[in-house]
Protein backbone atom coordinates (compact mmCIF):
# COMPACT_ATOMS: atom_id res chain seq x y z
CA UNK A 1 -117.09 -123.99 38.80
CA UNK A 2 -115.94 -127.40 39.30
CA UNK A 3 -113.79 -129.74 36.56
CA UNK A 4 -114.23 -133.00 36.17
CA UNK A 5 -110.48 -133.90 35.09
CA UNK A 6 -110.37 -136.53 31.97
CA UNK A 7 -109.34 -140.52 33.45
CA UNK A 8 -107.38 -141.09 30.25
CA UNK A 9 -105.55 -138.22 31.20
CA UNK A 10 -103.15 -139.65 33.56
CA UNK A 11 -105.49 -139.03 36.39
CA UNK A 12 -105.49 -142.56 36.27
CA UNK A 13 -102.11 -142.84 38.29
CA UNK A 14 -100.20 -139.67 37.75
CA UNK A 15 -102.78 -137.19 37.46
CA UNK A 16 -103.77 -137.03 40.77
CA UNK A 17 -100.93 -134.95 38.72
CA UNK A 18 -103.19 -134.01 35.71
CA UNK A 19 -104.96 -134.22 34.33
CA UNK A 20 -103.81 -134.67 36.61
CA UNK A 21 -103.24 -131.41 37.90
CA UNK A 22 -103.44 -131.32 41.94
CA UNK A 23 -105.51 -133.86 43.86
CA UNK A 24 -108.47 -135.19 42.82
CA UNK A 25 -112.07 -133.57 43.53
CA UNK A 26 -114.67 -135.01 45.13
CA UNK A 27 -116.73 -134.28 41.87
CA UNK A 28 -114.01 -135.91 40.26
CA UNK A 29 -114.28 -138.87 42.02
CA UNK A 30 -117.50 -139.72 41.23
CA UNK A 31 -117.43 -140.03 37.51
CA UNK A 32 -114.02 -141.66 37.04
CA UNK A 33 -113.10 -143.70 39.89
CA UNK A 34 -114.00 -146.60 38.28
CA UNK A 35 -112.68 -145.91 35.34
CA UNK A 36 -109.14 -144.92 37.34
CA UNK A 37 -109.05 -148.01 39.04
CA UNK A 38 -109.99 -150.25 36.36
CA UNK A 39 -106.69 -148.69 34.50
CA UNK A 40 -103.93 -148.96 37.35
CA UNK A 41 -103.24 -152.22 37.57
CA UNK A 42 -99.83 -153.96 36.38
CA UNK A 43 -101.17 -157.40 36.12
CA UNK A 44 -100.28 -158.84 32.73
CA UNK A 45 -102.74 -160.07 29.85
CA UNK A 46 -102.92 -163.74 29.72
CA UNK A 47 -100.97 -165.62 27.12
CA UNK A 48 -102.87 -165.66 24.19
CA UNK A 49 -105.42 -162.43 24.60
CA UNK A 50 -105.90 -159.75 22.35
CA UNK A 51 -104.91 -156.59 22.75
CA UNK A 52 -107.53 -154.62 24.50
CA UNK A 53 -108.67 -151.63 22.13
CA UNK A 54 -107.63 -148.73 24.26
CA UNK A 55 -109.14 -146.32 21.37
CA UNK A 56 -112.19 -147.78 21.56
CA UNK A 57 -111.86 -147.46 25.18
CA UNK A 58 -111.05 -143.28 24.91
CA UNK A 59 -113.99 -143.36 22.32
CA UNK A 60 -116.36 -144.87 24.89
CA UNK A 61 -114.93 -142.34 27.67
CA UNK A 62 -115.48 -139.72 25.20
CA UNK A 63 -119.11 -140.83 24.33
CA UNK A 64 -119.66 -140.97 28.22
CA UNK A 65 -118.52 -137.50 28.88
CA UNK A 66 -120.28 -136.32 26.51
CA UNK A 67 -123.36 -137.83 27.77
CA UNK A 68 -122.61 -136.24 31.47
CA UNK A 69 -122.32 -132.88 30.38
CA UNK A 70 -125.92 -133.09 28.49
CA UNK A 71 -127.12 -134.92 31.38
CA UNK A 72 -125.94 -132.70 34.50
CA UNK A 73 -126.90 -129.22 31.99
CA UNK A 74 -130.32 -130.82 31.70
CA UNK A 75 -130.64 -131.58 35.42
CA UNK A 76 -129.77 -128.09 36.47
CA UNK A 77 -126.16 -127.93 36.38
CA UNK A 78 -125.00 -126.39 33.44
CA UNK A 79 -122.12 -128.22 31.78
CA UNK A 80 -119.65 -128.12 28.90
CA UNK A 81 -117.34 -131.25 27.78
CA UNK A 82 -113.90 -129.61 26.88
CA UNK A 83 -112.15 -131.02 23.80
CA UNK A 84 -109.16 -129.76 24.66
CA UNK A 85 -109.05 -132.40 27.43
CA UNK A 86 -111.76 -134.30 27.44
CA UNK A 87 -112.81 -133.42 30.97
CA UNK A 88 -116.20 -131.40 32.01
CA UNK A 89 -116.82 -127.93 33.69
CA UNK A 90 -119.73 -128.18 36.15
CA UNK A 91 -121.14 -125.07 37.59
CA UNK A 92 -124.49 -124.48 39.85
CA UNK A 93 -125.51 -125.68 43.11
CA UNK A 94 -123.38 -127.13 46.04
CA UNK A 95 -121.07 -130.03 45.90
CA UNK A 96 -123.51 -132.03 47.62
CA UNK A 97 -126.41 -130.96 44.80
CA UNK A 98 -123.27 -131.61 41.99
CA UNK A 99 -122.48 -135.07 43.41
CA UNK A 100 -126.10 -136.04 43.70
CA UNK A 101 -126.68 -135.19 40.01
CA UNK A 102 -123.68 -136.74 38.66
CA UNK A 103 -124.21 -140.11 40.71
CA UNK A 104 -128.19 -139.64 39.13
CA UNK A 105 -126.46 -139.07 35.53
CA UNK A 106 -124.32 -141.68 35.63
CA UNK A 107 -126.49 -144.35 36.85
CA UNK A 108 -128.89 -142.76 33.50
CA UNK A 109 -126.33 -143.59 31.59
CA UNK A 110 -125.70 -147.02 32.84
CA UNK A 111 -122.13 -145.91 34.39
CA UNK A 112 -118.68 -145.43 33.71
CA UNK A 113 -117.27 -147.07 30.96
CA UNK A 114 -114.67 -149.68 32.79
CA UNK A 115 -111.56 -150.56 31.47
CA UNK A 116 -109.36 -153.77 32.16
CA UNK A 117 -106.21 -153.22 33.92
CA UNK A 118 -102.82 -152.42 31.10
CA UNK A 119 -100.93 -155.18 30.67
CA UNK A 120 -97.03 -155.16 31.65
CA UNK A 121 -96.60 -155.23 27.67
CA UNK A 122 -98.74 -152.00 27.12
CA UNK A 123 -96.89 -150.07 30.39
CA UNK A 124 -93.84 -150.87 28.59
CA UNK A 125 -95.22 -149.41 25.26
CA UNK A 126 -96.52 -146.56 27.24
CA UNK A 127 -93.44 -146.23 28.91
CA UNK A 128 -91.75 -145.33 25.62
CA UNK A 129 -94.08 -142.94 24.71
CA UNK A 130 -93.54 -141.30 27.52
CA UNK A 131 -89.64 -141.23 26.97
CA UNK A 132 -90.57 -139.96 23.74
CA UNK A 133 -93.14 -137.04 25.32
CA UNK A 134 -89.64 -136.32 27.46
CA UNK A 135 -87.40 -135.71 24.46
CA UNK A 136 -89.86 -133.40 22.74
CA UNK A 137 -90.80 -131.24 25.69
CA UNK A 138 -87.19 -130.75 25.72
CA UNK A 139 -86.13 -129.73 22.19
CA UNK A 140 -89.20 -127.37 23.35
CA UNK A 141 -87.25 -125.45 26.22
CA UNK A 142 -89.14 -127.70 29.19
CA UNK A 143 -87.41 -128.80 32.01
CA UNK A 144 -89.35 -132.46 32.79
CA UNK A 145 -87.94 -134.87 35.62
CA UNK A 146 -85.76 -137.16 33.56
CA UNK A 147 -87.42 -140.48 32.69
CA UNK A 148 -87.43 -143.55 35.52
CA UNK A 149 -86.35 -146.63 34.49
CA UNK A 150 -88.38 -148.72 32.42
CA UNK A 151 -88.73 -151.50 34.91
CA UNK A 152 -89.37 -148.66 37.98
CA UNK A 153 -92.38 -146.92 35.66
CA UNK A 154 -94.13 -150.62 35.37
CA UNK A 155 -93.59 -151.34 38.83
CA UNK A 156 -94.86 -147.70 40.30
CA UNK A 157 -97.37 -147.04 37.76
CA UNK A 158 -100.09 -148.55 39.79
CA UNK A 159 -99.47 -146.51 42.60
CA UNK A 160 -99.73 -143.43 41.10
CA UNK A 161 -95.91 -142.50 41.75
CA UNK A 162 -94.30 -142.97 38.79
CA UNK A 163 -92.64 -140.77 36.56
CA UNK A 164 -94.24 -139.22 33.38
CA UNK A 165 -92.67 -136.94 30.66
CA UNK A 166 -94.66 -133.84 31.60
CA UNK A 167 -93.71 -133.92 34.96
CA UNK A 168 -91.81 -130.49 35.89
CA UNK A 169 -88.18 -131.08 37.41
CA UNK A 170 -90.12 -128.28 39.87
CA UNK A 171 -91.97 -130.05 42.66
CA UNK A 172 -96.07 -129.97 42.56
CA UNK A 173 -95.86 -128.20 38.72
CA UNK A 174 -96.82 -130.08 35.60
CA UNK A 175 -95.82 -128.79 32.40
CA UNK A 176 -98.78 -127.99 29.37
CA UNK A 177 -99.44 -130.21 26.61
CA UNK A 178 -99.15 -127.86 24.28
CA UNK A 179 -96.32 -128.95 22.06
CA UNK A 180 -95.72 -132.57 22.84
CA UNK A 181 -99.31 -134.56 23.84
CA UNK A 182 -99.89 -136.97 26.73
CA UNK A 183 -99.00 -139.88 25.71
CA UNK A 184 -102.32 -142.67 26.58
CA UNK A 185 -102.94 -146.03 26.22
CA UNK A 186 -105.06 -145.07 23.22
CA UNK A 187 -101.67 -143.83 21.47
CA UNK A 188 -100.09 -147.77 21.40
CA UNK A 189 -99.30 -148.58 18.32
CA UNK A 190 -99.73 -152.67 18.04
């Protein structure tokens, strides 16, 4: 069984952590690449722009996953979307049959939903989140690497090499979501 590990999930940049969490599949690749690399980025929104509707943006993801699993299930590959992290277990045939069918399914469903780059003023906001994530997991017993500087998680989160609060002080370990969520882009409050 393969598992197609959830973009919003930090695969993004830290989740070749999470979902991140290990490195990512090929599987993986195929159905959130884009959607990754649309969300690295640091550049800033213009002066002037809205805020882009990251929950709309998880909603869409959500939609689209959904879609996948019905889609690879129905070509031969049966499939469940996971709630618990939004990601999808694949099972059946080889990785060259799964990769076929889930290029197939997502050109059906005219692709991954893309997703403009966050803004230095939303990796800030996320940022804080994440400092918050930090100080629950460790009123829960955890052991996270303590938080990077502000100014060193904006200018590393692109490169998938910056710090995030479920991060285990233990090298290569991440710790579980269970008491203190992920922290997204979806979870900004404006």
């Amino acid at each position: 069984m393969w598992t197609v590990l959830k973009p919003t999930t930090r695969v993004s940049s830290r989740n070749l952590e999470r979902p991140r969490i290990g490195a990512l599949t090929a599987l993986a690749l195929s159905v959130s690449v884009a959607m990754i690399l649309s969300s690295c980025s640091t550049d800033s929104t213009a002066p002037g722009d809205e805020h882009v509707d990251r929950q709309a943006e998880a909603e869409a993801l959500v939609a689209f996953s959904r879609g996948m699993a019905d889609c690879l299930t129905e070509a031969g590959f049966p499939s469940t979307y996971r709630e618990v992290d939004g990601g999808i277990s694949v099972s059946g045939g080889t990785p060259a049959e799964r990769r076929a069918a889930m290029a197939t399914c997502e050109e059906t469903l005219g692709g991954a939903p893309e997703s403009p780059p966050l803004s230095r003023e939303e990796l800030v906001a996320l940022h804080e989140l994440e400092v918050e994530a930090y100080k629950c997991l460790v009123d829960h017993g955890y052991e996270p690497a303590p938080p990077s500087s502000k100014e060193q998680f904006v200018a590393t989160y692109a490169t998938g090499e910056s710090w995030y609060a479920h991060k285990s002080s233990v090298e290569g370990s991440v710790i579980p979501d269970t008491q203190c969520p992920y922290p997204e882009p979806a979870d900004i409050d404006w």
